[in-house]
N, C-alpha and C. Protein backbone atom coordinates (compact mmCIF):
# COMPACT_ATOMS: atom_id res chain seq x y z
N UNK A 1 -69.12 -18.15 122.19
CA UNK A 1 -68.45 -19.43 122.34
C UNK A 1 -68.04 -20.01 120.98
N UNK A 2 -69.32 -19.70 119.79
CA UNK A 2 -68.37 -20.65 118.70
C UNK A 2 -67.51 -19.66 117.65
N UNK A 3 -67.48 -18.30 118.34
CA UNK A 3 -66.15 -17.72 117.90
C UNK A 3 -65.05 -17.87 118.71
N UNK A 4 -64.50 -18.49 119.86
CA UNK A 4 -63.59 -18.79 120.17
C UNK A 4 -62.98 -20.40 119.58
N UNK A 5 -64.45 -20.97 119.35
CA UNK A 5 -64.01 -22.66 118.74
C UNK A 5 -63.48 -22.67 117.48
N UNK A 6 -63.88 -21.40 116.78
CA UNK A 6 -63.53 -21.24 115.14
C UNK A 6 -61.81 -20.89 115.43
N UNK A 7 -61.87 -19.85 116.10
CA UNK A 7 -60.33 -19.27 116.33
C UNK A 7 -59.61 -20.13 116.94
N UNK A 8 -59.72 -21.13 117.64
CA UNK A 8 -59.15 -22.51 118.39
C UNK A 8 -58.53 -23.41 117.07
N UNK A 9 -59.44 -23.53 116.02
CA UNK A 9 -59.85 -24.54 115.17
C UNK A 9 -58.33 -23.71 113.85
N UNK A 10 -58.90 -22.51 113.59
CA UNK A 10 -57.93 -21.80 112.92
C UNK A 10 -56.41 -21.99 113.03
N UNK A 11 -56.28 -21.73 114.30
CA UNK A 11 -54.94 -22.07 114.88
C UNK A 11 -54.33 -23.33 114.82
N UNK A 12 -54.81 -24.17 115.41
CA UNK A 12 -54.37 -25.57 115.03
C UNK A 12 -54.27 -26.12 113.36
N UNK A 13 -55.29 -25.66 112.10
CA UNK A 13 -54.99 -25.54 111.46
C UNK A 13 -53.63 -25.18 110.95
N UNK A 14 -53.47 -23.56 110.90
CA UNK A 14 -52.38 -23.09 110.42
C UNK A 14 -50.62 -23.62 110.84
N UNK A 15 -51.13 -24.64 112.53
CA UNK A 15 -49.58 -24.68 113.16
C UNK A 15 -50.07 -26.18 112.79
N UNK A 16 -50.78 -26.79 111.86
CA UNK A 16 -50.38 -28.06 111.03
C UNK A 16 -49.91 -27.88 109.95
N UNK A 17 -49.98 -26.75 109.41
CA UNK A 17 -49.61 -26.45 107.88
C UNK A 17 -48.41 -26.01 108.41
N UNK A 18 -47.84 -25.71 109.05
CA UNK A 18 -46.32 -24.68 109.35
C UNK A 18 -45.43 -26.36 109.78
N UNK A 19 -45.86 -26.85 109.88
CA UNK A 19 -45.98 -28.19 111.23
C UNK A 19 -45.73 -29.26 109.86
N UNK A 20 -45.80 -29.18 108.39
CA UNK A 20 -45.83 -30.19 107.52
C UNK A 20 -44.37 -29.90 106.36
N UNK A 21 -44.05 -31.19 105.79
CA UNK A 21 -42.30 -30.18 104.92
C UNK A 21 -42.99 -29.69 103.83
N UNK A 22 -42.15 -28.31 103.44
CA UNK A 22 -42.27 -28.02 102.30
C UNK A 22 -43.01 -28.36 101.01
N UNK A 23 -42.25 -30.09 100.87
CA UNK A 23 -42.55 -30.71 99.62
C UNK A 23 -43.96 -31.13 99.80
N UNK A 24 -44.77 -31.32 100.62
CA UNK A 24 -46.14 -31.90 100.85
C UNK A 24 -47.09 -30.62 100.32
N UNK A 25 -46.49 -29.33 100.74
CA UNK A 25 -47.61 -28.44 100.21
C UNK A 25 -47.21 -27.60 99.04
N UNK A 26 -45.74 -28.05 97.95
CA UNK A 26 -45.48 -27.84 97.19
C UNK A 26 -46.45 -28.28 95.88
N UNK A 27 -46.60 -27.21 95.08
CA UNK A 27 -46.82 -27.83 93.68
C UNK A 27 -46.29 -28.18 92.91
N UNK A 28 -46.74 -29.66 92.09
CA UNK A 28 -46.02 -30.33 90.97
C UNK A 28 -45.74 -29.89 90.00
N UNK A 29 -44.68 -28.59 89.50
CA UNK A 29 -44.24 -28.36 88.65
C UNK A 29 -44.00 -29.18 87.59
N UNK A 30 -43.49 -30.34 87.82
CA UNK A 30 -42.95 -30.77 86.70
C UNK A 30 -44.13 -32.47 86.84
N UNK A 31 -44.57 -32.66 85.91
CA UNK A 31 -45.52 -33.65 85.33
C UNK A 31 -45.34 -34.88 83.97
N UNK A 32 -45.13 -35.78 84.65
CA UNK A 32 -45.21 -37.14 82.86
C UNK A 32 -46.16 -38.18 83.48
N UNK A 33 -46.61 -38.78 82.58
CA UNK A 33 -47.82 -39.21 82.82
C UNK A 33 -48.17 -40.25 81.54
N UNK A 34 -48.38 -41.49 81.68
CA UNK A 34 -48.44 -42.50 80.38
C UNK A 34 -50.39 -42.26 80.24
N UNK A 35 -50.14 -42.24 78.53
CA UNK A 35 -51.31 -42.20 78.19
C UNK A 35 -52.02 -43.10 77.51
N UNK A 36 -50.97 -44.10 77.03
CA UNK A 36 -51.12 -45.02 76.12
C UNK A 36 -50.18 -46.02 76.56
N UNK A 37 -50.36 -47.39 76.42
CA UNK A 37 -49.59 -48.10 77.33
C UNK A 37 -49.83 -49.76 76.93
N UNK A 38 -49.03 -50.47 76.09
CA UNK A 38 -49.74 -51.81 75.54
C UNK A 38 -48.24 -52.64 75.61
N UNK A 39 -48.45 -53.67 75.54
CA UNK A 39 -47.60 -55.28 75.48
C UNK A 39 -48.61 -56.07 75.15
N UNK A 40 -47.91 -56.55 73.68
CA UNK A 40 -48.37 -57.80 73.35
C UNK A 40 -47.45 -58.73 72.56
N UNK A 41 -47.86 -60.01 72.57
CA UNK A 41 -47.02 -61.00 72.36
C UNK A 41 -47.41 -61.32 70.93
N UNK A 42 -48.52 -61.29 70.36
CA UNK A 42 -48.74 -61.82 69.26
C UNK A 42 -49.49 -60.42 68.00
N UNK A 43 -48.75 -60.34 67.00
CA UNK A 43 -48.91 -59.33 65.75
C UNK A 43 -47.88 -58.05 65.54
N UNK A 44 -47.88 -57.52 65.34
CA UNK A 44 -47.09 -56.40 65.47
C UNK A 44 -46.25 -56.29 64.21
N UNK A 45 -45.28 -55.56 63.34
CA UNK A 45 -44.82 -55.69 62.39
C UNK A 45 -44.20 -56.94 61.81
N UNK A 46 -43.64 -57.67 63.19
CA UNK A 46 -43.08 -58.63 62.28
C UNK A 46 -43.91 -60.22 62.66
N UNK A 47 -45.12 -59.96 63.45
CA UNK A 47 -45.61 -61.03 63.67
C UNK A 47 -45.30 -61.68 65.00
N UNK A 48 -44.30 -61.28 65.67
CA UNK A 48 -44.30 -61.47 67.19
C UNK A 48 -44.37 -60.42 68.29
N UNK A 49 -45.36 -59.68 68.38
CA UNK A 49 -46.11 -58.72 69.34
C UNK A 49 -44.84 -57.68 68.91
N UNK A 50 -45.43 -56.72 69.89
CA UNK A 50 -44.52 -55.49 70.03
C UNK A 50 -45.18 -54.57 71.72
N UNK A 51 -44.61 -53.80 71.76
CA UNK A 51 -45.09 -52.84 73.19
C UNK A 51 -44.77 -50.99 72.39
N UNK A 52 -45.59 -50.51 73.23
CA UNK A 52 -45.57 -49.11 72.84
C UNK A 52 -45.94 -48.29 74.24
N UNK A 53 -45.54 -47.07 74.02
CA UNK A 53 -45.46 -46.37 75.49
C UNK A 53 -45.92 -44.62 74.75
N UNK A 54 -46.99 -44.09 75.40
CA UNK A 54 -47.09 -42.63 75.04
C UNK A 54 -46.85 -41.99 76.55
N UNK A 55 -46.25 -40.79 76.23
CA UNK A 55 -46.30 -40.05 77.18
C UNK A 55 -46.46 -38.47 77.34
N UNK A 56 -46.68 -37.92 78.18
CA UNK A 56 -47.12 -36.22 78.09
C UNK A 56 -46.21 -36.07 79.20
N UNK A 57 -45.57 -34.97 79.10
CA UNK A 57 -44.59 -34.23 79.83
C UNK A 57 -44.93 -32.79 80.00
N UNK A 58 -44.89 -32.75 81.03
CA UNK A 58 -45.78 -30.87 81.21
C UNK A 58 -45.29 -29.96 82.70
N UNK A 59 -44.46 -29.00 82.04
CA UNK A 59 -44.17 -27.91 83.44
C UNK A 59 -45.37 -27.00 83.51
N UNK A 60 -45.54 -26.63 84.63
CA UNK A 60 -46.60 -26.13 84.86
C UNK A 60 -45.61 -24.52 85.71
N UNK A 61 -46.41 -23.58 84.36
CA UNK A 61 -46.51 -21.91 85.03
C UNK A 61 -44.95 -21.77 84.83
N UNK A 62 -44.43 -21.08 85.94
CA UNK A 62 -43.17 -20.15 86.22
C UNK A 62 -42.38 -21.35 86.92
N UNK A 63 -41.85 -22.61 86.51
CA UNK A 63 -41.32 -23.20 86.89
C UNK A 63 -39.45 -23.22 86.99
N UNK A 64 -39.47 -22.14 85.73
CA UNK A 64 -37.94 -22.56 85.61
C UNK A 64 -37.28 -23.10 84.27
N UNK A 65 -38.26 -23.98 83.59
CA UNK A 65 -38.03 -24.50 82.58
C UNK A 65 -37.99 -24.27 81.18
N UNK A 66 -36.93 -24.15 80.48
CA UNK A 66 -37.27 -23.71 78.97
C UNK A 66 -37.03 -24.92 78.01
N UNK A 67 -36.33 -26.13 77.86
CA UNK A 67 -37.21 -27.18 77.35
C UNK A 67 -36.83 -28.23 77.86
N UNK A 68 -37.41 -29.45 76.92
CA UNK A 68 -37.69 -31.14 77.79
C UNK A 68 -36.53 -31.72 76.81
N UNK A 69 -35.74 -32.99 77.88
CA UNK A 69 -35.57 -33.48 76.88
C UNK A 69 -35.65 -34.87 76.65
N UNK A 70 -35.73 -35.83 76.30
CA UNK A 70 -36.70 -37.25 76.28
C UNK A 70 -35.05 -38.40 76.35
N UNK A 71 -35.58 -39.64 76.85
CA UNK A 71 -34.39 -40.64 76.46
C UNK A 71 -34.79 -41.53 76.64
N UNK A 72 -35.12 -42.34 75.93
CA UNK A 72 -36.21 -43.56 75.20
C UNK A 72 -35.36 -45.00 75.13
N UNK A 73 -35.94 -45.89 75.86
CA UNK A 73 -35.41 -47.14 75.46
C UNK A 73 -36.03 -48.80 75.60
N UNK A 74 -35.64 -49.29 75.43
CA UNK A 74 -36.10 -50.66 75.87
C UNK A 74 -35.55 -51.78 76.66
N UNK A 75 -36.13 -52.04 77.15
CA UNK A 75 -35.38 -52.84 78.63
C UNK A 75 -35.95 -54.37 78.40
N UNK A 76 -34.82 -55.47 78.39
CA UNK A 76 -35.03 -56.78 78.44
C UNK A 76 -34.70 -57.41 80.11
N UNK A 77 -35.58 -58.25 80.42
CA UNK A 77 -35.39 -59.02 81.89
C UNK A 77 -36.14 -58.73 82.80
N UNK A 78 -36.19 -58.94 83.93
CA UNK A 78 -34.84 -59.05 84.60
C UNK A 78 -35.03 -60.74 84.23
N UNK A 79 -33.42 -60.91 84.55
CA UNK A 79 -33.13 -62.40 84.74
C UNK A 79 -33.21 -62.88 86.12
N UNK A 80 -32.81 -63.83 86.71
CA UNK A 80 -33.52 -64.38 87.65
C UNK A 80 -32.16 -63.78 88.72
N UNK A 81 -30.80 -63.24 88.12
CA UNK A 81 -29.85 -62.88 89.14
C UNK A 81 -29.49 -61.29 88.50
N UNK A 82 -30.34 -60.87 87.78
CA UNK A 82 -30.09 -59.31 87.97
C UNK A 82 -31.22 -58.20 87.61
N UNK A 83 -30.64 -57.07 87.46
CA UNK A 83 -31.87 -56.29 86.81
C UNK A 83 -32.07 -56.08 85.30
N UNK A 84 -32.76 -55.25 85.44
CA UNK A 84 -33.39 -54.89 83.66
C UNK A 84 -32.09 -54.37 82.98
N UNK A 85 -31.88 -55.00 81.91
CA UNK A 85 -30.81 -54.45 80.68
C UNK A 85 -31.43 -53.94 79.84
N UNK A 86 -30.65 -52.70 79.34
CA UNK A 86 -31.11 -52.12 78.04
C UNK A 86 -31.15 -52.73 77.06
N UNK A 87 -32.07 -53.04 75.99
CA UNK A 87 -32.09 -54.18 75.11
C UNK A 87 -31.83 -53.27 73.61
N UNK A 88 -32.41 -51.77 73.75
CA UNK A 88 -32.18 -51.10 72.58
C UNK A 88 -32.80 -49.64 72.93
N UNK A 89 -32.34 -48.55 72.15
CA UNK A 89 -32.25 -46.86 72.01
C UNK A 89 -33.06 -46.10 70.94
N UNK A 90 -33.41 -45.14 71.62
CA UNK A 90 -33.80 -44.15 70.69
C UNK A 90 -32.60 -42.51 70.59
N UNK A 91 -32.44 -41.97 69.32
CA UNK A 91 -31.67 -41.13 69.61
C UNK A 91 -32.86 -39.95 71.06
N UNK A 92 -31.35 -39.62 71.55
CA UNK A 92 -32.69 -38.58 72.64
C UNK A 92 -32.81 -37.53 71.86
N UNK A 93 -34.19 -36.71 72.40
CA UNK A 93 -35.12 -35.86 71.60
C UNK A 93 -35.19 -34.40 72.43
N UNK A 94 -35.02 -33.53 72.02
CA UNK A 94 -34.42 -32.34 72.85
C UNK A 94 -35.65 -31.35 72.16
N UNK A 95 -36.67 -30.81 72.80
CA UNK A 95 -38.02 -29.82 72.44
C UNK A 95 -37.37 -28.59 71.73
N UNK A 96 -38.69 -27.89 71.41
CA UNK A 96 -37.92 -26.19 70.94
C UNK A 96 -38.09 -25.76 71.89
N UNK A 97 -37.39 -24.75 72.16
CA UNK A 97 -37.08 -24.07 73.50
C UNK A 97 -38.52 -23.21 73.51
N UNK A 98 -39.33 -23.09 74.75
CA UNK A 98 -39.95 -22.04 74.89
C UNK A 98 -39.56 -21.23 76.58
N UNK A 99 -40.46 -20.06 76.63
CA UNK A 99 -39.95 -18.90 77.67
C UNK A 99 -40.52 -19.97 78.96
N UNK A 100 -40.01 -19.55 80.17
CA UNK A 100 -40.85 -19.46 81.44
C UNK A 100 -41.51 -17.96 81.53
N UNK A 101 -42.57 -18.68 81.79
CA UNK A 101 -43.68 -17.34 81.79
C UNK A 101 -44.91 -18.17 82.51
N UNK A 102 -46.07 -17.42 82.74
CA UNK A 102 -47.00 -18.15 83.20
C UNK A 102 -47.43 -19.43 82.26
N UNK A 103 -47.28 -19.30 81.26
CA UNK A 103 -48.15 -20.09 80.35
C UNK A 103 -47.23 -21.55 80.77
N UNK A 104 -48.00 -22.92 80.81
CA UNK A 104 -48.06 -24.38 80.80
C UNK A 104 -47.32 -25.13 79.45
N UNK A 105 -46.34 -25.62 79.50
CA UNK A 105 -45.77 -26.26 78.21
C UNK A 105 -45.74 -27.87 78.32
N UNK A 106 -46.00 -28.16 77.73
CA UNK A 106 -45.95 -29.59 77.36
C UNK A 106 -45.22 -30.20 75.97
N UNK A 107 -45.19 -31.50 75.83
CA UNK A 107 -44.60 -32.59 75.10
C UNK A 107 -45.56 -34.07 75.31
N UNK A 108 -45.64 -34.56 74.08
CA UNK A 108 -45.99 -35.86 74.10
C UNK A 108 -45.19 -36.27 73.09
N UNK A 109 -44.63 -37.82 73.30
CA UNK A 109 -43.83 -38.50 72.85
C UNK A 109 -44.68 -40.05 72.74
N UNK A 110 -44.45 -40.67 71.67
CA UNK A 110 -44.62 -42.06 71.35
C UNK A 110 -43.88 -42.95 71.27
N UNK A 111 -42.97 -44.11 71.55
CA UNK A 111 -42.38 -44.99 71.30
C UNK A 111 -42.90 -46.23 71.19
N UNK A 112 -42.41 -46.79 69.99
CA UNK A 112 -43.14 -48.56 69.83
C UNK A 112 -41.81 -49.63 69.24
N UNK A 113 -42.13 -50.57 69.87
CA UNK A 113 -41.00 -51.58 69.51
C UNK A 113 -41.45 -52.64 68.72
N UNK A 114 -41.32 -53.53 67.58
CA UNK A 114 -41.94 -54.68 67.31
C UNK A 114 -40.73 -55.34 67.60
N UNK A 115 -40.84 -56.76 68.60
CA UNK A 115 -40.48 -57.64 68.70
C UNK A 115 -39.88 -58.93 67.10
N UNK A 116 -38.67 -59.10 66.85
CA UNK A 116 -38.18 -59.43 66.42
C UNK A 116 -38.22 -61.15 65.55
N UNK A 117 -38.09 -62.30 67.35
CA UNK A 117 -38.49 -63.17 67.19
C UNK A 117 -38.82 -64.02 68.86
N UNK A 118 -39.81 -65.39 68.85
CA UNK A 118 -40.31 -65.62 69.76
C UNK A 118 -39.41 -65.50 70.99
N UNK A 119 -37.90 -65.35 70.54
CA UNK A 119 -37.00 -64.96 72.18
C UNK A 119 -37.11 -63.86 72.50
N UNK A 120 -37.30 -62.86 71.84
CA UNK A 120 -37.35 -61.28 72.47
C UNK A 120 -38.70 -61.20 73.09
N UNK A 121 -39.52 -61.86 73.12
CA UNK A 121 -41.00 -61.51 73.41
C UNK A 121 -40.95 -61.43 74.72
N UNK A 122 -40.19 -62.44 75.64
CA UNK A 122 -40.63 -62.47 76.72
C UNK A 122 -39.57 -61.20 77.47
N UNK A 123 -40.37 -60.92 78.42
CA UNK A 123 -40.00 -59.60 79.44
C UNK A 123 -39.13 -58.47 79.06
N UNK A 124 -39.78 -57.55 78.26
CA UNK A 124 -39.61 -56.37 77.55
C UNK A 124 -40.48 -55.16 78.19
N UNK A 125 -40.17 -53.97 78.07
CA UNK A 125 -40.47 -53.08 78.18
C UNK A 125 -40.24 -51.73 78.22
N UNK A 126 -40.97 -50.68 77.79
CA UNK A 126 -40.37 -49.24 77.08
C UNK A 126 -40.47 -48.63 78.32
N UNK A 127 -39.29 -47.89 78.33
CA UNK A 127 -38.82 -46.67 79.01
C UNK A 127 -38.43 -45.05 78.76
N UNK A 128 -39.49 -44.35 79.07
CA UNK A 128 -39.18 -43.06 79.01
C UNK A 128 -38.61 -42.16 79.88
N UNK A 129 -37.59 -41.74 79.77
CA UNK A 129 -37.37 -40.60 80.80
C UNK A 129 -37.28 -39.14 80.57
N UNK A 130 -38.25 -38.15 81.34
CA UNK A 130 -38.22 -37.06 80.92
C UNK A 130 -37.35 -36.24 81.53
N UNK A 131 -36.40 -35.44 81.11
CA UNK A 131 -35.36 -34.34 81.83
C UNK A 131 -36.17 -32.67 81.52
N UNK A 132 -36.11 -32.29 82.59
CA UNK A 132 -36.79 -30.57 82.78
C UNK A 132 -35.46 -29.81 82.65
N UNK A 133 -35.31 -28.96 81.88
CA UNK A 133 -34.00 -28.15 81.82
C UNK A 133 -34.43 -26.56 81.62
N UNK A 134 -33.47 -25.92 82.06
CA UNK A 134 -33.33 -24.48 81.91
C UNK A 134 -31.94 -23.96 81.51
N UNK A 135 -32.34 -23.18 80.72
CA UNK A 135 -30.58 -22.24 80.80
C UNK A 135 -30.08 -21.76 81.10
N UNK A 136 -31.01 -21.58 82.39
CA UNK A 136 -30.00 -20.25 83.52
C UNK A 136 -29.51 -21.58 84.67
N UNK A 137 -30.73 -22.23 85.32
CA UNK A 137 -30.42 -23.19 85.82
C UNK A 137 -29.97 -24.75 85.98
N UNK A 138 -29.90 -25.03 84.05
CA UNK A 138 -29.31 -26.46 84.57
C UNK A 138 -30.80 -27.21 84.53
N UNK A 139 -30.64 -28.90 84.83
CA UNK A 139 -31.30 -29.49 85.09
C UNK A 139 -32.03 -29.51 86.28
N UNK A 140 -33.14 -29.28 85.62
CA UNK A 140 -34.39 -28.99 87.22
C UNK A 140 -35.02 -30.11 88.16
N UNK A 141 -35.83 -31.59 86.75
CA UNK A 141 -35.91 -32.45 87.50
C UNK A 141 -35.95 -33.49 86.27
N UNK A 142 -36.46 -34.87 86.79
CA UNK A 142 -36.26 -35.86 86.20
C UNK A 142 -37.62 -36.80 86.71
N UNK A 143 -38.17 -37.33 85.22
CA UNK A 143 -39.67 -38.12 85.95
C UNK A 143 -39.40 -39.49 84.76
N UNK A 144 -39.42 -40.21 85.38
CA UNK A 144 -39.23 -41.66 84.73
C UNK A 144 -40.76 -42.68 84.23
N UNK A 145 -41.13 -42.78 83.33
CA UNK A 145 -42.43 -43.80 82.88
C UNK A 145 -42.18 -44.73 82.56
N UNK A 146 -42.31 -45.85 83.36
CA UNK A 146 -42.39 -47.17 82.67
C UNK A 146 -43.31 -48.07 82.04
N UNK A 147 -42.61 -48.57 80.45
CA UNK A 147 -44.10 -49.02 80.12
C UNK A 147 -44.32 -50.74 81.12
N UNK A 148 -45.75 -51.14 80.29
CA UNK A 148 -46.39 -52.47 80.50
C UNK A 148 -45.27 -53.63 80.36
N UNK A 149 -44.79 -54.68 80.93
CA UNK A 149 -43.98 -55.51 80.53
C UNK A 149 -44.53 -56.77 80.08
N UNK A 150 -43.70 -57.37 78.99
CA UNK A 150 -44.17 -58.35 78.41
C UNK A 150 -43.61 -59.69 77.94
């Protein structure tokens, strides 16, 4: 009897897994992830706070990918009738190329802003976006980090 309940049990298993999409039992190839993450209003180079944003970017295995490439900025607002404006840029940052192969590649990136004067302080915040690229295929994916706002 409780080898037919196991084989009952099996089955329903496997026709939930057949039974679920793709992307649910896919692995996360592509990974960013804030590691470091601050807003503040008061100190910073020029004496009125600043914000900073770290991030790690990581394909994992035989994904496809041979390098990252970063696009960094800073976002003022929102105002009360729109969204976040770019307030200022970093040139984007393009990795050294490595192989797809089994091996795990990563990137960490830092960005920090010091705030200017007591008008820029309010509602700021750093934006990273990571692009996954290959050279056979083009752009693979895209993972966005937003920092702390302030």
């Amino acid at each position: 009897m409780s080898r037919r309940l196991a084989m009952t049990w099996m089955v329903l298993v496997v026709a939930l897994a057949l039974a679920l999409p793709a992307e649910t039992l896919a692995i996360n190839r592509y990974r960013a992830y804030a590691f470091g993450n601050y807003c503040t209003l008061a100190g910073g180079a020029n004496g009125y706070g600043e914000a900073g944003l770290s991030v790690q970017a990581k394909e994992v295995g035989l994904s496809g990918v041979n390098h990252f490439k970063t696009i960094s900025k800073v976002q003022q607002g929102p105002s009360s009738t729109g969204p976040w404006q770019t307030y200022a840029t970093w040139p984007a940052y393009w990795s050294t190329p490595f192989p797809n192969d089994s091996t795990s590649n990563h990137i960490e990136i830092y960005r920090e802003f010091a705030f200017t004067s007591d008008a820029q302080t309010k509602y700021h915040r750093i934006v990273i976006k990571i692009q996954y690229w290959s050279y056979a295929l083009g752009l693979r994916a895209i993972r966005t980090v937003k920092g702390k706002a302030c």
